[in-house]
Structures are given as C-alpha cells and as structure tokens.
Protein backbone atom coordinates (compact mmCIF):
# COMPACT_ATOMS: atom_id res chain seq x y z
CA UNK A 1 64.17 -86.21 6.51
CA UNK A 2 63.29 -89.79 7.95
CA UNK A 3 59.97 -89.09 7.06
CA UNK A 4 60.96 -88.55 2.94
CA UNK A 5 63.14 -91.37 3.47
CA UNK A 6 61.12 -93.84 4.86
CA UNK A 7 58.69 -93.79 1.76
CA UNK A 8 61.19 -94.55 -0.85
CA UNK A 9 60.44 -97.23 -2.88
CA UNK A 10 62.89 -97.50 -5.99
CA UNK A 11 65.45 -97.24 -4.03
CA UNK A 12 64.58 -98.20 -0.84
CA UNK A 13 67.66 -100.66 -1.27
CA UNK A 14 69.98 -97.55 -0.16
CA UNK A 15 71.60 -98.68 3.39
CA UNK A 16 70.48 -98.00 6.44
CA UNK A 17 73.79 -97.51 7.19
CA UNK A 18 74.73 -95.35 4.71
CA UNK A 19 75.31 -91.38 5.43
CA UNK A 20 71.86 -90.89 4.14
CA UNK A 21 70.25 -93.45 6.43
CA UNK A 22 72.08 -92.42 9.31
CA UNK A 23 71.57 -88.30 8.92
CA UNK A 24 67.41 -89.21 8.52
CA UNK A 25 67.98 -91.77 11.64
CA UNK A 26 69.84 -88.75 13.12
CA UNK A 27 66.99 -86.05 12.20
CA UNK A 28 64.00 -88.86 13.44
CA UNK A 29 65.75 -88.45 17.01
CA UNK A 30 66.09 -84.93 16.40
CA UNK A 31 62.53 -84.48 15.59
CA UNK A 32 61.28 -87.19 18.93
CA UNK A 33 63.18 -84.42 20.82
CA UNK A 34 64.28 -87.63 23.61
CA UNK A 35 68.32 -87.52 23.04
CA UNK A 36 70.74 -85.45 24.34
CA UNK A 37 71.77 -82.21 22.07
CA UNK A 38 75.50 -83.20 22.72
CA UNK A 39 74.76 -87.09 21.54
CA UNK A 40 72.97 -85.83 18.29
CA UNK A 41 75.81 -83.39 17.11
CA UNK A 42 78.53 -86.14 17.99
CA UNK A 43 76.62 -88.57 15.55
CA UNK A 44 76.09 -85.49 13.10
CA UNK A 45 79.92 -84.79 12.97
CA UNK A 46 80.68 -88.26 12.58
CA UNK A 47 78.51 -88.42 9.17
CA UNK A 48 79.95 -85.17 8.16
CA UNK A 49 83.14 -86.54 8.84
CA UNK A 50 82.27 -89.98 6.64
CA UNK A 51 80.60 -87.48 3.91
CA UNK A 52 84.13 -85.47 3.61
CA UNK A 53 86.16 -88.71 3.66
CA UNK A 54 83.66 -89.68 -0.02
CA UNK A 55 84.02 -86.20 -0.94
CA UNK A 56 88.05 -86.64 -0.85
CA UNK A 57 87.48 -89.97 -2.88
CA UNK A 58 85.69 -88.75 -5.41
CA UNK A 59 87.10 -85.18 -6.07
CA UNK A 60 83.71 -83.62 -4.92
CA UNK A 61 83.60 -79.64 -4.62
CA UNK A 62 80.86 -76.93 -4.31
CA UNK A 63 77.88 -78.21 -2.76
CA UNK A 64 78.49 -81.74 -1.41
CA UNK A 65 75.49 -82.65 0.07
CA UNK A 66 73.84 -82.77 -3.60
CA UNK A 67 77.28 -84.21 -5.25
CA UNK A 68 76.24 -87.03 -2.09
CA UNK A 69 72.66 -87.16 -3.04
CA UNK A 70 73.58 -87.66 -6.68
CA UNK A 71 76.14 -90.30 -5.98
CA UNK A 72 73.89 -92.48 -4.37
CA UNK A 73 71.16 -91.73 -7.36
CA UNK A 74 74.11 -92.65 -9.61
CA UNK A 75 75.19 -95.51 -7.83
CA UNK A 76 72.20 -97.71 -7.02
CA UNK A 77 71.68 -100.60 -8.90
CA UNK A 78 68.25 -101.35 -8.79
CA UNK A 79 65.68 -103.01 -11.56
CA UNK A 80 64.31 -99.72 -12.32
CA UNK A 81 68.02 -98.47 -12.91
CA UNK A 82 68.77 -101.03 -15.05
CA UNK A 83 66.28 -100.80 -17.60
CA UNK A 84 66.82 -97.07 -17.53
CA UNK A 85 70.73 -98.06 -18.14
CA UNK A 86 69.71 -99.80 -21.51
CA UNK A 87 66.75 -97.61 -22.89
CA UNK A 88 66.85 -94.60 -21.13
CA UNK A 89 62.89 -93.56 -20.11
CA UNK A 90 60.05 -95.97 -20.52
CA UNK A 91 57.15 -96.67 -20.39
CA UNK A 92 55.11 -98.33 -16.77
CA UNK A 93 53.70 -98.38 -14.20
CA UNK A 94 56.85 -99.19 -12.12
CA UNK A 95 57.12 -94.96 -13.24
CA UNK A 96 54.52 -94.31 -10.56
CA UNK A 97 57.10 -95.39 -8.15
CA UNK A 98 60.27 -94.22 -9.87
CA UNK A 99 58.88 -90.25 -10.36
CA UNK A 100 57.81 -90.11 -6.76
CA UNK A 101 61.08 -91.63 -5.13
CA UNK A 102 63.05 -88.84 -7.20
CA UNK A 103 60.48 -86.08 -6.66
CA UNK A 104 61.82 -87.55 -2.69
CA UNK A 105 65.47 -86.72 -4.05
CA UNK A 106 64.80 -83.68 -5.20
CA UNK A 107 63.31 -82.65 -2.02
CA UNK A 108 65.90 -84.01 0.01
CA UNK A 109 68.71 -81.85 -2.18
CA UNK A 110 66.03 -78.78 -1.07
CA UNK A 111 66.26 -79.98 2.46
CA UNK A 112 66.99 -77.30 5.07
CA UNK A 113 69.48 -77.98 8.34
CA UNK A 114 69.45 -74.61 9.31
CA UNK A 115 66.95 -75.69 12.43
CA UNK A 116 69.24 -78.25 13.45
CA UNK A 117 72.42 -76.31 12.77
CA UNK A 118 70.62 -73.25 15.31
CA UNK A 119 69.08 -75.38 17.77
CA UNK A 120 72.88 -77.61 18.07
CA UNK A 121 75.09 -74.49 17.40
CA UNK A 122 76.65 -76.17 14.31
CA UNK A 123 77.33 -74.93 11.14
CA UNK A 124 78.84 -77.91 9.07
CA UNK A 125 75.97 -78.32 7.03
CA UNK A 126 76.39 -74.95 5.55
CA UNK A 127 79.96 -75.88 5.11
CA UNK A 128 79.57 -78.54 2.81
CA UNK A 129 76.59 -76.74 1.02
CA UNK A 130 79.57 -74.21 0.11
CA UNK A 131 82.35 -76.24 -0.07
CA UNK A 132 85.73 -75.28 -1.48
CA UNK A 133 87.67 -78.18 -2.15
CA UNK A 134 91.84 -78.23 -2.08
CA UNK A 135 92.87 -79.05 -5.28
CA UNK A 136 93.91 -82.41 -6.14
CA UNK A 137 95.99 -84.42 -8.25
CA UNK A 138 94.38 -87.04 -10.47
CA UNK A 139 95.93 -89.68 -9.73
CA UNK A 140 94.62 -89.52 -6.09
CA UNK A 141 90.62 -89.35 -6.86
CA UNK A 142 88.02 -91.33 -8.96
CA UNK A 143 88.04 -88.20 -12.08
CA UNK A 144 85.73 -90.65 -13.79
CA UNK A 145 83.27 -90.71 -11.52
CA UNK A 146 83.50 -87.48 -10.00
CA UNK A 147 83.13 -86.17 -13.06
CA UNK A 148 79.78 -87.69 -14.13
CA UNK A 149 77.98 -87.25 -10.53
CA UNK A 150 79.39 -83.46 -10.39
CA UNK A 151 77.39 -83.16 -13.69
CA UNK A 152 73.93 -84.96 -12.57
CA UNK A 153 74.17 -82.82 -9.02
CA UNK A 154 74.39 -79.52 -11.74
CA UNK A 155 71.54 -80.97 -13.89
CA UNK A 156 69.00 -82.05 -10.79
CA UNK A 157 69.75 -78.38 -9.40
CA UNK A 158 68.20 -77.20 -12.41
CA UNK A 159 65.12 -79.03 -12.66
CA UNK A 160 62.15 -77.59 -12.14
CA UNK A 161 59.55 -80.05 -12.24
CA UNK A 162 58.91 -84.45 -11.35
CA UNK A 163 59.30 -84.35 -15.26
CA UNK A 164 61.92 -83.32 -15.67
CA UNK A 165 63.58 -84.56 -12.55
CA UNK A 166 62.78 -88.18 -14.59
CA UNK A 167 64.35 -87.17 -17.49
CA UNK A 168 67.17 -85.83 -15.82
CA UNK A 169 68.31 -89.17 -14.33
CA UNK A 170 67.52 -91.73 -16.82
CA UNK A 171 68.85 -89.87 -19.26
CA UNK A 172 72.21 -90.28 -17.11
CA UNK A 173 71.65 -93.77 -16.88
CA UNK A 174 71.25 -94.11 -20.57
CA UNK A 175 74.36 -92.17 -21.11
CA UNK A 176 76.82 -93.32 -18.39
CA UNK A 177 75.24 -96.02 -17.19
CA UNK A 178 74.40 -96.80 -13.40
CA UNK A 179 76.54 -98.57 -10.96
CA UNK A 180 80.40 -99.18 -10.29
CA UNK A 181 80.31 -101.02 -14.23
CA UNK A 182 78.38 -97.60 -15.49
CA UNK A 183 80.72 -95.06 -14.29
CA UNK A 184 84.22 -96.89 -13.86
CA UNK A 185 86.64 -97.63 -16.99
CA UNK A 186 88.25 -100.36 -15.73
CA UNK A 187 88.50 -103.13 -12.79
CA UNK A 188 90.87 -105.44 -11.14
CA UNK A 189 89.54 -108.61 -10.07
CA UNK A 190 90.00 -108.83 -5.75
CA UNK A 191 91.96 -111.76 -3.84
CA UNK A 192 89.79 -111.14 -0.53
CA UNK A 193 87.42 -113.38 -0.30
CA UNK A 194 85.50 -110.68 2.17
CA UNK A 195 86.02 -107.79 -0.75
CA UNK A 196 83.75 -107.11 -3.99
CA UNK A 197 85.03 -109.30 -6.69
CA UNK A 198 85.40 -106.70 -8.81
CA UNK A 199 87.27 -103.28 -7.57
CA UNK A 200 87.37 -100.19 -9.80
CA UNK A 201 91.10 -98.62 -11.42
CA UNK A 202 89.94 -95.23 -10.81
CA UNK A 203 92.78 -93.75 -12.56
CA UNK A 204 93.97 -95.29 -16.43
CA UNK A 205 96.56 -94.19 -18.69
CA UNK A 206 95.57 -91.36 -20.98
CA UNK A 207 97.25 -92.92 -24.09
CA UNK A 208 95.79 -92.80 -27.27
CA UNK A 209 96.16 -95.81 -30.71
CA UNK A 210 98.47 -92.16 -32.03
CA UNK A 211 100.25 -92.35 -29.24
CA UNK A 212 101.78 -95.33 -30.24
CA UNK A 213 104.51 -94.47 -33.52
CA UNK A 214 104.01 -96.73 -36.27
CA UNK A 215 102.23 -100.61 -36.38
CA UNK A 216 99.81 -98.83 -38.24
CA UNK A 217 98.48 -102.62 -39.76
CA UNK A 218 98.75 -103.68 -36.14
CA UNK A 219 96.53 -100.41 -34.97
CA UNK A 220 94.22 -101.32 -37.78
CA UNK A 221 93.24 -105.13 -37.24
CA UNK A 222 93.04 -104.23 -33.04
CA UNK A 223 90.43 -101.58 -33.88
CA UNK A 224 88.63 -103.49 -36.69
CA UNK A 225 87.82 -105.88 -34.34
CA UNK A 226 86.91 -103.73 -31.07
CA UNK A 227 84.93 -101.99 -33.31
CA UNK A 228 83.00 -104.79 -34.37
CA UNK A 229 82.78 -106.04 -30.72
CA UNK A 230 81.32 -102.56 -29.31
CA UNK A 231 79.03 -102.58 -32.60
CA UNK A 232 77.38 -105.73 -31.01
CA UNK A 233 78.98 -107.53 -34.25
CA UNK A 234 80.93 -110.77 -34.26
CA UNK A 235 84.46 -110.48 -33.31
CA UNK A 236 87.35 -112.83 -31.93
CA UNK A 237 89.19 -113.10 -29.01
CA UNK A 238 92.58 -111.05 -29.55
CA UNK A 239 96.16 -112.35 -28.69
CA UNK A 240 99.22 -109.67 -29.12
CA UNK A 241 102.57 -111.07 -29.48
CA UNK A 242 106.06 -110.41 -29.90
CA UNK A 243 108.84 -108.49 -29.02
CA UNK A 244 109.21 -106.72 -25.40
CA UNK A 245 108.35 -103.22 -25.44
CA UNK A 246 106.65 -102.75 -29.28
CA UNK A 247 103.70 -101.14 -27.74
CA UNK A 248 101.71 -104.00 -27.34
CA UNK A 249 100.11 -103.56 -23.31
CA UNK A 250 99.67 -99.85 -24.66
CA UNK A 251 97.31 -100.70 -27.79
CA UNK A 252 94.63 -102.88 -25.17
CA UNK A 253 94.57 -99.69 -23.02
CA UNK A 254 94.20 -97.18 -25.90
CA UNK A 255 91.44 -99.09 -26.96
CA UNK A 256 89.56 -98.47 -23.91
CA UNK A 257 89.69 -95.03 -23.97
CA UNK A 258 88.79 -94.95 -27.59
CA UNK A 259 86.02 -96.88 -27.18
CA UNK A 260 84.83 -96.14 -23.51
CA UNK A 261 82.17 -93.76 -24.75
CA UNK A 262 80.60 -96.78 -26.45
CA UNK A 263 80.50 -98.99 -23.69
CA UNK A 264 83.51 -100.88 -23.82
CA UNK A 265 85.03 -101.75 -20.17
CA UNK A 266 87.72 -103.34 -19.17
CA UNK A 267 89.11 -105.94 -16.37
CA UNK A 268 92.63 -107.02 -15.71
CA UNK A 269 93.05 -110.42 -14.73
CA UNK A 270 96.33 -112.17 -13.85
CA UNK A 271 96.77 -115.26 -15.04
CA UNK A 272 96.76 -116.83 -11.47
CA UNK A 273 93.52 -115.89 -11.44
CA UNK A 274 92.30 -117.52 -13.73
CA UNK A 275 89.98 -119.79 -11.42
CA UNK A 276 88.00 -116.57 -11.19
CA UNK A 277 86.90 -116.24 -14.52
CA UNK A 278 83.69 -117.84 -14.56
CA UNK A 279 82.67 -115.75 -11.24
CA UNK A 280 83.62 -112.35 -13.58
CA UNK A 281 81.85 -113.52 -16.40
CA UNK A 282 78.51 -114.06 -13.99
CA UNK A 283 78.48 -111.07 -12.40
CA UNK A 284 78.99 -109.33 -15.99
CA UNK A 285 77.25 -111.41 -18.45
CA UNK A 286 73.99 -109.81 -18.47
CA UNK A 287 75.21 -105.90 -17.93
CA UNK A 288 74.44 -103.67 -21.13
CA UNK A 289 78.20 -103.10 -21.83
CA UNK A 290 80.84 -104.73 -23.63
CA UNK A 291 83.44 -106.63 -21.56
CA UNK A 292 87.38 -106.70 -22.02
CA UNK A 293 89.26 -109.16 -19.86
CA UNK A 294 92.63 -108.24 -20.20
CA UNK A 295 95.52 -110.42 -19.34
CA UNK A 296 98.94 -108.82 -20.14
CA UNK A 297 102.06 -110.51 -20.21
CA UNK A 298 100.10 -114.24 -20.52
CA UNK A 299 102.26 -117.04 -20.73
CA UNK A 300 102.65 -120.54 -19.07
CA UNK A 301 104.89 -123.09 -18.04
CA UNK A 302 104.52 -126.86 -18.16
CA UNK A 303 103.77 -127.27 -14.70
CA UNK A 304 101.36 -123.91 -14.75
CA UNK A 305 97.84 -125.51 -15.80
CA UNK A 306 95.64 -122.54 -14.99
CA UNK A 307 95.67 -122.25 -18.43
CA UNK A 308 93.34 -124.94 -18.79
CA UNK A 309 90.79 -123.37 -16.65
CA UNK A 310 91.20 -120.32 -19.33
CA UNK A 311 90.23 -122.91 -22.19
CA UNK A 312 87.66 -123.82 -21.10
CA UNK A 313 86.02 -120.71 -20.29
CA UNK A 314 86.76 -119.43 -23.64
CA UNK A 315 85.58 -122.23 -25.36
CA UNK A 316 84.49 -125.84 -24.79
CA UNK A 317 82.17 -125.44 -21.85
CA UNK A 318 78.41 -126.27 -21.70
CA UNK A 319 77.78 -122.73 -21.01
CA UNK A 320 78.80 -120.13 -23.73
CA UNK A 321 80.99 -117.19 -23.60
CA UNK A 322 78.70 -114.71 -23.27
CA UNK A 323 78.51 -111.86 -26.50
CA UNK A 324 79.41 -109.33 -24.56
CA UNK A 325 82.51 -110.60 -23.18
CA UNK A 326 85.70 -110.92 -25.08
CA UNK A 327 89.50 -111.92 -24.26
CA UNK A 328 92.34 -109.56 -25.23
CA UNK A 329 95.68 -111.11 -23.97
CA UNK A 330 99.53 -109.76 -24.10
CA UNK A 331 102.31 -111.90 -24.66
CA UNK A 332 106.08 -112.43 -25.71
CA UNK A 333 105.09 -116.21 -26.60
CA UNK A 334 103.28 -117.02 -30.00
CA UNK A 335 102.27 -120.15 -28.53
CA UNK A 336 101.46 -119.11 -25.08
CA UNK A 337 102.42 -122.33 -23.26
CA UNK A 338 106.21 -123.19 -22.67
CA UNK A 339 107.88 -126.02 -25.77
CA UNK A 340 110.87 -127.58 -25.68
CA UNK A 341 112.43 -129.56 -28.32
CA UNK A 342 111.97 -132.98 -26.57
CA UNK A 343 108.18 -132.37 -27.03
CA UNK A 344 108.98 -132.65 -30.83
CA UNK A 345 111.80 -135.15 -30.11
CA UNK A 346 110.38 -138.73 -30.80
CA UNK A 347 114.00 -140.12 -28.99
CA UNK A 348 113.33 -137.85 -25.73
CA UNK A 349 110.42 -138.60 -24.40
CA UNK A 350 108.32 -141.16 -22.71
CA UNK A 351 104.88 -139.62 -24.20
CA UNK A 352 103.04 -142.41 -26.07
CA UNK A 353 100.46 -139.77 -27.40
CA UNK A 354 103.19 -136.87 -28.52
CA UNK A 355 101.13 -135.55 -30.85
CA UNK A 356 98.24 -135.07 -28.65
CA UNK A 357 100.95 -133.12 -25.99
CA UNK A 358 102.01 -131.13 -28.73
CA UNK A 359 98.05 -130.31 -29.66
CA UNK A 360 97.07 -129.62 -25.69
CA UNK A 361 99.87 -127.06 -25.89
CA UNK A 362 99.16 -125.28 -28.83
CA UNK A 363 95.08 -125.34 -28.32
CA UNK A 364 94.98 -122.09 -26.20
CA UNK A 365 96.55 -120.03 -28.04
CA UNK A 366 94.16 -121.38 -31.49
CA UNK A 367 91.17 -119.84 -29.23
CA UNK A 368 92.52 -116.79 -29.72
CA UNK A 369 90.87 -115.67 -33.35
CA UNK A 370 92.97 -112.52 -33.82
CA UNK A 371 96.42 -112.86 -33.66
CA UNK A 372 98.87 -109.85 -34.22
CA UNK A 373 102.52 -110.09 -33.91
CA UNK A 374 104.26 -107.17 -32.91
CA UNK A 375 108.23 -106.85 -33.59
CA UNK A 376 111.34 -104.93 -33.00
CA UNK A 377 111.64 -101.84 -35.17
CA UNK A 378 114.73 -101.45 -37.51
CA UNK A 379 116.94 -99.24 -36.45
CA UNK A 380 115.39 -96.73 -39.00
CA UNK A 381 111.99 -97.06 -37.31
CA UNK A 382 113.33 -96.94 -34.11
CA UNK A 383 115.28 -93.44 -34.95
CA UNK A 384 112.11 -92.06 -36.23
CA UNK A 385 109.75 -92.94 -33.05
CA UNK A 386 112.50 -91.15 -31.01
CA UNK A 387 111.87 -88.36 -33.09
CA UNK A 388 108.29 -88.21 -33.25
CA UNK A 389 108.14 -88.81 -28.98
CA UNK A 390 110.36 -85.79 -28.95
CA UNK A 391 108.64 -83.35 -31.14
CA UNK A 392 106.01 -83.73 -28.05
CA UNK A 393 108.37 -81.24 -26.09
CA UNK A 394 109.67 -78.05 -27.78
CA UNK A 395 111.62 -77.63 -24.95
CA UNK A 396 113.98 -80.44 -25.78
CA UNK A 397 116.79 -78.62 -28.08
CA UNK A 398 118.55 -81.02 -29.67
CA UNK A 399 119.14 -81.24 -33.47
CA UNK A 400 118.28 -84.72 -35.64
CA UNK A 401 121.45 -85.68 -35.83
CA UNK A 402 122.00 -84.94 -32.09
CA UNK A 403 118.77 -87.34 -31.32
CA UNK A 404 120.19 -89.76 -33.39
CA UNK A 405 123.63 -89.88 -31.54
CA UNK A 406 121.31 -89.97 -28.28
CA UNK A 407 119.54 -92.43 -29.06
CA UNK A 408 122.10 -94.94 -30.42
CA UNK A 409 123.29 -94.27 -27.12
CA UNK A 410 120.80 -94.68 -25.05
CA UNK A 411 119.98 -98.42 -27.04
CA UNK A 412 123.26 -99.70 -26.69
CA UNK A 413 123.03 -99.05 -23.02
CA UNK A 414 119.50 -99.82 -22.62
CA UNK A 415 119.76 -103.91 -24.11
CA UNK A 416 118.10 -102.84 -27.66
CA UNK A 417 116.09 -101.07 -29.85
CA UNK A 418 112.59 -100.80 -29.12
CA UNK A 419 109.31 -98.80 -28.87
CA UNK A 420 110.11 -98.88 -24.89
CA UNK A 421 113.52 -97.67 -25.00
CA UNK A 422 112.33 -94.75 -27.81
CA UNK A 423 109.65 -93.71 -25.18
CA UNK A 424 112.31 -94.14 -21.89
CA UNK A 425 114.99 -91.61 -23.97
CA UNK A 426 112.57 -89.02 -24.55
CA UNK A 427 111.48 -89.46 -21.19
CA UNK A 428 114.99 -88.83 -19.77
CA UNK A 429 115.58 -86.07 -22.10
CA UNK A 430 112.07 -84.72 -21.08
CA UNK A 431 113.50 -84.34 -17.56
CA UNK A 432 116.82 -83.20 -18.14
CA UNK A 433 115.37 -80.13 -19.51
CA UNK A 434 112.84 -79.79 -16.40
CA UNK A 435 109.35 -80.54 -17.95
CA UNK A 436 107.61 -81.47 -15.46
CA UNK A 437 104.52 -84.40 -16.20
CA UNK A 438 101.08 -83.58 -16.38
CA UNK A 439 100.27 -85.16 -12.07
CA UNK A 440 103.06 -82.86 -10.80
C-alpha cells in the first residue's frame, strides 16, 4: 500500500495523518518486517477504530473501506478537482497525472489485507469489507454526504477500466461538486478561532415553498429572484419582514432545498458576526456555486453598530460583492435598525445633522433590493392553514367545525393568530392522536 501511495500525485495533498496515510505507514512497517506483530495490530485497531468512528458520522454501510476511499476522492480539494467541479472532464496534460493517481485508487479499493489479517490473526479488515451498519436516525449522520460518497464507492466498484475510472469521478465532481461546499447544504460560520471558519449543518429542514399555506405573491417574488440568482442572472439582496410566525425563516430554507440541485448553498450568520463576513465571502467568492448568507431574525439597536460592518460589505466597499454571493435576511423590523420618535422630533434632540441620523438608519435596510412583507393572516386565512396542516394526518378525526372550535382555542391561548400557531395546533393534535414524526 505505501508503495501505491507514495506515487500519488493529484492528490498527494491527502494527510499523512489521515487513516489512509497511517494504514500505508502501517503496511511499509509491515512489509520492512522490523516491528513487533503486537505493535502493528495495536496501530491497525486504532485506524479501524478512527475508520468506524467516520463510518458512524457519515451513515456508511456495506463495504467501508471503499465508502473511506471514496470519501477522501470526494473530499479533496485540489486544482485538478476544481476544474473537474466546474466542467466535468477536460482536456490536459495535468490528465496524465489525474488517470494514474485514480487508476492508484482503484487499486487501493482492490487492495488485499488478507496477508496481514493471517500473519496478525485479525480479521477487522474483512469486517468492514462486509459491514452491516445499525440503523440510524437522520438527524444523527451527514445523509447528504453519505449519500453521495455511498453512490461514487457503488460507481468506482463498477468500473472496469482507467477510462472509465476518470469518468466516473469527474463526472461526480461535475454533479455534486467536490469538497465540504460540494457535498454540504448548508454552514454555520465557527467562533473558534482554532476551528474551520465554516462548519457544515449536516441535517436541514425538509420543508418545501408548499409547505408553507398561502403568501402565494410572497412565494412568487422569493423564487423569481433565487431563480434568477442560481441562473447566474442579476438579482437583489432579499429582506423578509413582518409579522412573527408568517412563515418567513421557513421560505429562506425552502429555497435551499428547491434550489440545492442547482448549486445554491447556504450559510447562517448571526448578526454578531457580522465582522466575519468579509472572511466568508473570501473563502467562497471564487467556488462554482451560488452563495446564500442567511441572517434570520436581523435587527439592531442604536448602540448595536455591527450593522455597519454589514453595509459595507454589501455595498460601498472598494471590493465588490462578489456575483455569486447574495444576502437573504429575516426580520420583524421594516427598517432593520431601532427609531424612536425623538429621531424625527426636531424639539428632542441634540443632533445638528437629523436628517443625516435618520438616513444612516434607514440605509441598510435600502441595500436590500427585494423587500417582501409578510403579515398576520385574517382569521379566515388562519382557519384555513389549520385545515390544510391537518389534512396532512388522516389520523386526526375531527370535523371542520370541530378544527375551527380548536383552533380559536388554541389562538386565544397561544397570543394570536398566525402561520406558527396554525402549524403548533396541528402539531399538538398530531400527537394527541399518537403519530409519531418522521426521526422517531
């Protein structure tokens, strides 16, 4: 093995510490036959113990040493990869290199431990060539990635030749892309200085744009735009205001899984972190996907001025907002940053420049090209998304009338009518009459 290894070229970037660097380390010793048998299957156990603990990450199952070998394929970010990411296979020379570092892949997926397994009275590698994972509930594994290296492990198993091993994996590229950006949905910018900037969500809400009853004008003007932004047409900066609980945090994330097939990612940013943004915009500025920064629930007070650090950013610094990077932004506030009267009050304040105050305050949220407003239903609307939530569950037997009466009920005990409150009742009702949810 550390003799395939050691001639890698592509992707000779892959860690010497990795599991793959350490197992061909591992088999080099092996091979020199000068360590101990019991040193060699301690350090053996330990990587089969590190390649379980990805395995358990990811949701891997079957035949993880290939899931492994894919991962890493799937996960190195190298030029080579990159290009392939944008335009699939191309033309070069640098294909000299690329075709002979995955005819090394395939070889190492072909690679027999049944020498070291007799000689060291193991048998863990034929374990995890025959692995049958306990099931596990999505919410505590990476189903977007597993998913996608699961399917280029199947697809390298099956190729036959250095053709069509090359075709094989940048077509992945071109498909899913390569990299934590490639085969992640979404990612939450990190506070630890020591960490990645930029950590993967590996599990997002399922909704859908139908999910959410009624603001069909609302839907409509959110997806004209996205879909203009993922097009690689022009397309604004989106702020969604209004009301608590009208479904507007749920129409950002629908989007991305409408549109996640097209490229469209997404990071969530808190508004403290603003300071950040021009590090998230580097390290995604030249990637071939289209960016999201989402900031939910976005609103200021007077003494807050982070919010200046988002203006600029947005707009007014020497550098441009990149094309591939847009804003979408939550918020109860129109205006985004906190007025009072006295700022309109010529009596109340000691501002010689009012004007300009009133401008500084009201500039942030002008960046923001669309602007939807999203508002309490009437209390017809709000009867009828109750209704529509609960024809999701047969199981819930209650008449129209009966719904009604529950869910004037449930309002006047819940602070008001709203999408929320619609979607909390049917919840409740949901598990009065034991259906259980779908990570249960």
């Amino acid at each position: 093995m550390y003799r395939l290894t050691s001639k890698l070229v592509i992707y000779s970037n892959i860690k010497a510490d990795s599991i793959l660097g350490r197992l061909s380390e591992i088999c080099r010793r092996f091979d020199d036959g000068d360590t101990p048998d019991e040193e060699l299957s301690r350090d053996i156990l330990r990587e089969i113990h590190r390649l379980l603990d990805l395995a358990t990450v990811y949701g891997f199952n079957r035949n993880l040493w290939h899931n492994y070998l894919a991962f890493l394929l799937a996960m190195t970010e190298t030029p080579f990869t990159l290009v392939s990411e944008k335009v699939g296979a191309n033309e070069g020379s640098v294909n000299v290199f690329a075709k002979s570092d995955l005819h090394i892949f395939k070889q190492l997926f072909d690679y027999d431990f049944s020498r070291i397994e007799k000689r060291l009275g193991l048998n863990c590698f034929s374990v995890i060539e025959n692995f049958q994972a306990v099931e596990k509930k999505e919410r505590i594994y990476n189903r977007s990635v597993s998913e996608k290296v699961q399917e280029l492990s199947a697809a390298i198993e099956q190729a036959e030749t250095d053709d069509e091993m090359y075709r094989t994996v940048t077509d992945f590229y071109a498909r899913y892309g390569v990299g934590k950006l490639g085969l992640n949905k979404a990612f939450r910018v990190s506070d630890d200085p020591d960490s990645e900037l930029l950590i993967p969500i590996t599990n997002t809400m399922n909704v859908t744009l139908d999910d959410l009853v009624g603001y069909e004008e609302q839907k409509k003007r959110l997806v004209e735009n996205t879909e203009a932004f993922v097009d690689g047409r022009a397309a604004n900066n989106v702020l969604l205001y209004g009301d608590a609980g009208t479904g507007k945090s749920t129409s950002v994330k629908a989007v991305l899984n409408q549109y996640y097939s097209r490229g469209l990612r997404m990071i969530e940013l808190y508004k403290y972190q603003c300071r950040d943004l021009a590090r998230v915009i580097a390290e995604i500025k030249n990637r071939n996907y289209r960016f999201i920064i989402y900031m939910d629930d976005l609103s200021f007070e007077d003494t807050e001025l982070e919010y200046k650090y988002l203006k600029a950013i947005i707009e007014g610094g020497l550098e441009p907002k990149p094309d591939n990077v847009l804003i979408y932004a939550t918020s109860n506030r129109r205006h985004l940053v906190h007025e009072s009267y006295s700022d309109r009050n010529d009596a109340d304040s000691d501002d010689m420049h009012r004007n300009d105050t009133i401008q500084e305050k009201l500039s942030l949220a002008a960046r923001f090209g669309v602007q939807i407003g999203y508002f309490r239903p009437s209390p017809a609307e709000y009867q009828n998304i109750v209704k529509v939530l609960a024809e999701q569950y047969p199981q819930i037997h209650l008449s129209e009338a009966e719904l009604k009466r529950e869910a004037t009920r449930w309002e006047l005990a819940h602070g008001g009518i709203s999408g929320r409150a619609a979607r909390q009742l049917v919840d409740y009702l949901a598990g009065t009459a034991g259906i259980r949810t779908g990570n249960s």
